[in-house]
Every structure is written in C-alpha cells, then in structure tokens.
Protein backbone atom coordinates (compact mmCIF):
# COMPACT_ATOMS: atom_id res chain seq x y z
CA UNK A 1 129.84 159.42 130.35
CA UNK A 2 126.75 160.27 128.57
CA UNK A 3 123.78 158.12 127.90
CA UNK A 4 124.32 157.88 124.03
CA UNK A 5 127.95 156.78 124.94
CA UNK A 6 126.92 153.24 126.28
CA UNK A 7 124.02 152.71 124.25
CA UNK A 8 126.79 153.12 121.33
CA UNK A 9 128.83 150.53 123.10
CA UNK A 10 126.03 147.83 123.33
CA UNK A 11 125.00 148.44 119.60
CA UNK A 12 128.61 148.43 117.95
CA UNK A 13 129.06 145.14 120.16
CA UNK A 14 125.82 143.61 118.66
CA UNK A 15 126.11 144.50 115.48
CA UNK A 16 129.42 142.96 115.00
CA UNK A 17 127.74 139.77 116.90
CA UNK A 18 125.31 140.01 114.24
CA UNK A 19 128.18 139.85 111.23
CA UNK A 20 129.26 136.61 112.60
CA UNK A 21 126.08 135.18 111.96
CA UNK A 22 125.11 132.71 108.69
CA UNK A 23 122.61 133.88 106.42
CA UNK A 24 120.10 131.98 106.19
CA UNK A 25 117.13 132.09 103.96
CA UNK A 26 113.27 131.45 104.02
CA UNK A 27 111.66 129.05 101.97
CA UNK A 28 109.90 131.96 100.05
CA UNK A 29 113.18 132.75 99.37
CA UNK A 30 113.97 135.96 101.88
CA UNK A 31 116.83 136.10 103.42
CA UNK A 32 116.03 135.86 106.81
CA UNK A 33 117.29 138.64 109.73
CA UNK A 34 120.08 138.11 111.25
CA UNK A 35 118.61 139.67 114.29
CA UNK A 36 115.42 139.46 116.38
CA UNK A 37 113.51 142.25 118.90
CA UNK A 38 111.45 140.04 120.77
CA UNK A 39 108.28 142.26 122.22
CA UNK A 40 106.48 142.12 125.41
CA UNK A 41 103.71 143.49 126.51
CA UNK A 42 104.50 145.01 130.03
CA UNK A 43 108.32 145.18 129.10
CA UNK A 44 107.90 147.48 125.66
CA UNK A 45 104.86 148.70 125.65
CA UNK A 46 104.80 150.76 122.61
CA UNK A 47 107.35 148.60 120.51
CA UNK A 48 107.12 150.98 117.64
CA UNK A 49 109.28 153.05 119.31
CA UNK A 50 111.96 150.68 119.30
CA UNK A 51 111.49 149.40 116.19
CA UNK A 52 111.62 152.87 114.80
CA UNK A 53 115.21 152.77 115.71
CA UNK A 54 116.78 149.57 114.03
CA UNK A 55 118.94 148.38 111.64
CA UNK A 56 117.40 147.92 108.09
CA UNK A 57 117.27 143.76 107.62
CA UNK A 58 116.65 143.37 111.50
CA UNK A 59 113.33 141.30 112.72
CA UNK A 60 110.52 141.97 115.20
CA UNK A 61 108.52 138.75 116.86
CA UNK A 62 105.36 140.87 118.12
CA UNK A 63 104.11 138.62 120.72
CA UNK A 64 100.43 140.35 123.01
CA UNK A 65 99.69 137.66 125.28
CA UNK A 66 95.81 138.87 125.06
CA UNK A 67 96.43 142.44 125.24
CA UNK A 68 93.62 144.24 124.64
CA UNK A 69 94.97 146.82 122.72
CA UNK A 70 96.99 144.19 120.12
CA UNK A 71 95.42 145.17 117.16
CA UNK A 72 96.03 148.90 117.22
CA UNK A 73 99.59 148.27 118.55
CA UNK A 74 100.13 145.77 116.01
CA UNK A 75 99.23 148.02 113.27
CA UNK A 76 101.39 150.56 114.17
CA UNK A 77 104.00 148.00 114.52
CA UNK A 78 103.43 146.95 111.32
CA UNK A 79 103.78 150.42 109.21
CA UNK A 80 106.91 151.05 111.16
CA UNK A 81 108.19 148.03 110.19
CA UNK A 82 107.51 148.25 106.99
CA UNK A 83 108.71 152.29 106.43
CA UNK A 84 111.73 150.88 108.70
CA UNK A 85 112.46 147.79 106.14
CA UNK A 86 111.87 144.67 109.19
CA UNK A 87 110.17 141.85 108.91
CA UNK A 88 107.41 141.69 111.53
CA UNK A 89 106.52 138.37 112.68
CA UNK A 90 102.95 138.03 115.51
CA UNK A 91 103.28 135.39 117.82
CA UNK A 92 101.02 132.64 117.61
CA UNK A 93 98.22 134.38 115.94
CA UNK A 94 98.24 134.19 112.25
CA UNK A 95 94.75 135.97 112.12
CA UNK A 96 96.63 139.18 113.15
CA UNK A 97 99.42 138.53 111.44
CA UNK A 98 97.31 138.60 107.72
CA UNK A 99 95.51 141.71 109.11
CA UNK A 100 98.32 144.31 109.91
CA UNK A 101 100.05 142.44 106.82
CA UNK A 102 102.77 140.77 108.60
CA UNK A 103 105.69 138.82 106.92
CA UNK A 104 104.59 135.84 108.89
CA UNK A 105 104.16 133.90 112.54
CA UNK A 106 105.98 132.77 115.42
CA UNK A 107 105.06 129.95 117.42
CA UNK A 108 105.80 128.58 120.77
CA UNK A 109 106.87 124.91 120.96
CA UNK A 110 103.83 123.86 122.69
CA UNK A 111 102.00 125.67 119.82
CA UNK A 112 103.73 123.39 116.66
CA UNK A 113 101.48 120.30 116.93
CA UNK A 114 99.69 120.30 114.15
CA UNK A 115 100.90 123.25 112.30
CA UNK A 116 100.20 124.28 109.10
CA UNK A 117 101.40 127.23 106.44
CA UNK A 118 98.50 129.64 106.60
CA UNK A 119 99.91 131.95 103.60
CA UNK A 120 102.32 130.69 101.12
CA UNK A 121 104.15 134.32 101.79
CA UNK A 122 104.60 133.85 105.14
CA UNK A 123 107.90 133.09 107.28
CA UNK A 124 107.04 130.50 110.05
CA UNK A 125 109.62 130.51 112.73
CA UNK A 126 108.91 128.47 116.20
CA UNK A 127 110.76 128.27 119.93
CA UNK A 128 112.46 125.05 120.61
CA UNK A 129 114.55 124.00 123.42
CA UNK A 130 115.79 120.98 122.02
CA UNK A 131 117.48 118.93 119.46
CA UNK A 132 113.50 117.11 119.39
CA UNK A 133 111.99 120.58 118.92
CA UNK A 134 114.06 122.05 116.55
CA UNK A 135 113.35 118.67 114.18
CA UNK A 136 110.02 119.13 114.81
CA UNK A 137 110.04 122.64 113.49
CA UNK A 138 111.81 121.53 110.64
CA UNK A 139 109.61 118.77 109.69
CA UNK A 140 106.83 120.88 109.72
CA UNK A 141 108.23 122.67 107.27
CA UNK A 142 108.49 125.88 109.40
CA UNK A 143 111.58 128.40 108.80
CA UNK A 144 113.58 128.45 111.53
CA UNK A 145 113.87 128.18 115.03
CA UNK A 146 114.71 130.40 118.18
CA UNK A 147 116.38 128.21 120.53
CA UNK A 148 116.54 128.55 124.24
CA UNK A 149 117.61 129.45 127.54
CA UNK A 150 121.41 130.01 125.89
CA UNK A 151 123.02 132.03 129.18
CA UNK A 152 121.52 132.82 132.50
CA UNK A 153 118.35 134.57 132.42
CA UNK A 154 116.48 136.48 134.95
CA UNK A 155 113.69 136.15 132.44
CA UNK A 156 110.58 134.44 134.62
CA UNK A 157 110.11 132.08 131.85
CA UNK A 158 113.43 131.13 131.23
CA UNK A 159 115.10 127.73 131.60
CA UNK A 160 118.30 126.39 132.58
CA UNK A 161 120.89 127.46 130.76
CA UNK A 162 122.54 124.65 128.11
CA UNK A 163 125.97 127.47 127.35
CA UNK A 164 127.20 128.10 124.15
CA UNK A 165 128.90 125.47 123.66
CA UNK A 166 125.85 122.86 123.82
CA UNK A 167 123.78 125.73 121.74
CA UNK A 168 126.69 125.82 119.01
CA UNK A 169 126.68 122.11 118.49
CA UNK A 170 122.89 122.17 118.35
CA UNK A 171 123.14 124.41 115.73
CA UNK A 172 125.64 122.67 113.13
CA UNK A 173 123.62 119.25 113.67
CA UNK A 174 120.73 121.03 112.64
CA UNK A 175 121.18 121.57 108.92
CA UNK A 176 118.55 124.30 109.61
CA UNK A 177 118.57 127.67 110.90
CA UNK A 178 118.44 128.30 114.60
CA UNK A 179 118.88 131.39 116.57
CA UNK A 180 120.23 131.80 120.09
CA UNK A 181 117.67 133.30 122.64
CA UNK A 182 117.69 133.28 126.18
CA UNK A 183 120.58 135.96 128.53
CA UNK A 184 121.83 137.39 124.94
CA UNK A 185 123.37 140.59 125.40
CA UNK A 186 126.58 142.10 124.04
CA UNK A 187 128.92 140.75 126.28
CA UNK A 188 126.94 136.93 125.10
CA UNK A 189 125.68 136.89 121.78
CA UNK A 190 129.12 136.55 119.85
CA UNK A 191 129.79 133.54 121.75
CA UNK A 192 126.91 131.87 119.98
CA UNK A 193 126.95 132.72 116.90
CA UNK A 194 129.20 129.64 115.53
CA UNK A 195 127.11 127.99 112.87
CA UNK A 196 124.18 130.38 113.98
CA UNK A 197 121.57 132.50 112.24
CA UNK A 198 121.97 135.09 114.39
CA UNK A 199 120.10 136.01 118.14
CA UNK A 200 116.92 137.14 119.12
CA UNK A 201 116.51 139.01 122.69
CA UNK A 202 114.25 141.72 124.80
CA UNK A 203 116.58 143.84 127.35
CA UNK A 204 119.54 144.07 125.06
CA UNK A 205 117.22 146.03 122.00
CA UNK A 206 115.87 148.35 124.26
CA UNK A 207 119.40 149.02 125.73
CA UNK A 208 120.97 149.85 122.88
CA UNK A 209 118.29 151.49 120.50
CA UNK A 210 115.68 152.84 123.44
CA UNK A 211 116.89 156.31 122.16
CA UNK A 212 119.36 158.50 123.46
C-alpha cells in the first residue's frame, strides 16, 4: 500500500464526518467551518504547509505558546489561509490576530473572564470542558466553543474522557455551537457529530493532508 493510499482513507473518512455536522453561523454572519486544524508549535512547525493542503471552508486555530518566531509564522499562515479560502483564528492573542489580519481569536477557558469583542469582524471561539464553560462562552457573547477531552487522548494536556455520548447531549442542551476536540480521528469524529458543529483536532490533519 502506498502512502497516498491511507492518507486517502483518513480524509474520505473525515470529510464525510464533517457532512454530518450542523452549520452553524457567526454572529457577523459567516458560516462558521465545519472543521478545525488546531496548530502547535513543536507538533507542526510550519503549519502553512498543512494548511496549504485543505478543504476550502475548513478552519485553522493558530495557537504559539511564546514562540519566538509567531509573527513571521503567523503571517505566512495568514496569506495561505487566505489564497486557501480558511478562516484563521490566533489563540489568545488578539494583537496578532489584527496584525496578520486574522478572521478572529481563540481563547482558552481560563482566558474568558472578562472577555471582550476586540473587532466587530472578528469570530471569537473559546475551549470549554463543561456545560458551565460552554454558558460562559455563550454569555460572553463569544461564537462558539471547542469542547473537550471527547475520546482518549495521549495529548499531555488532555483530560478524562466524557465519550460521545455525554459530548452529544452537551451539545443539543447548548442551543449554541460546540465542536468536539480531544482523541478525534477518523475512526472517532462521526460518533460526535450528533447535534455538533463539527471537530477540531492536531494528529488527524497532519495524517491525512501532511502530503503524499
């Protein structure tokens, strides 16, 4: 079997994950992705690359932890993203995010107190891992929420797993979108997306669209 053969496997699996998904929209009006590539420094460190390679409609959550070199990899992020037809969101640093011309900001849950709309064009989305934090995102007025750990993770900073069938009911009480984050992959992510926005992951992009 050659490489392209399972990559093709993991991407027609996601995708149709990604179909199953409700659309959901931004309060600016976009229709939000369906989809999330969730960066990491040491993990994808030139995410451009991947980016390069997605579906038109899909979402990137640029997140540098510090990195030195965030601006200039943001940047390119950004005109990728932009010739590519994603919406880029920077984690937690809005400053970026208005100077590569970002669609908006992501922010952690321990991030939301006191959060406020920094552009009116902006998408705010936030991590919860709760039926608490996802009404706090909402009555902040932010976008929508990525909700995790979903499935076992071997993720450092993931949590215990709550399964998809605690994540699904989460996600029809919410009456606001929510994404499923946390061990998505394409043997996972269709499980989850009942009443869903859609996923966001790491391994699984690069998998599937890491070339080849």
């Amino acid at each position: 079997m050659s490489q392209s053969q399972p990559q093709a496997a993991i991407r027609r699996k996601l995708l149709a994950a990604t179909r199953l998904a409700k659309p959901a929209h931004a309060r600016n009006g976009r229709l939000l992705p369906r989809a999330w590539f969730v960066t990491d420094p040491k993990r994808t460190p030139d995410p451009a690359a991947i980016a390069a390679r997605l579906p038109k409609g899909w979402g990137v959550i640029y997140r540098h932890f510090g990195a030195r070199d965030r601006c200039t990899v943001g940047a390119k992020l950004a005109r990728t993203c932009r010739q590519r037809g994603l919406v880029l969101l920077v984690s937690a640093d809005p400053a970026l995010a208005a100077s590569i011309s970002a669609d908006g900001v992501h922010w952690p849950e321990a991030r939301l107190r006191g959060v406020r709309k920094r552009s009116p064009r902006f998408i705010e989305t936030a991590s919860a891992h709760s039926r608490a934090g996802i009404a706090r995102a909402r009555t902040l007025g932010l976008d929508a929420t990525l909700v995790s750990t979903i499935f076992p993770s071997p993720s450092p900073s993931a949590g215990p797993a709550m399964g998809a069938l605690r994540f699904r009911l989460l996600a029809r009480a919410a009456r606001f979108p929510v994404y499923a984050l946390g061990g998505v992959n394409e043997r996972t992510a269709a499980r989850a997306m009942n009443y869903s926005a859609g996923w966001a992951a790491v391994d699984v992009v690069m998998s599937g669209w890491s070339g080849g």
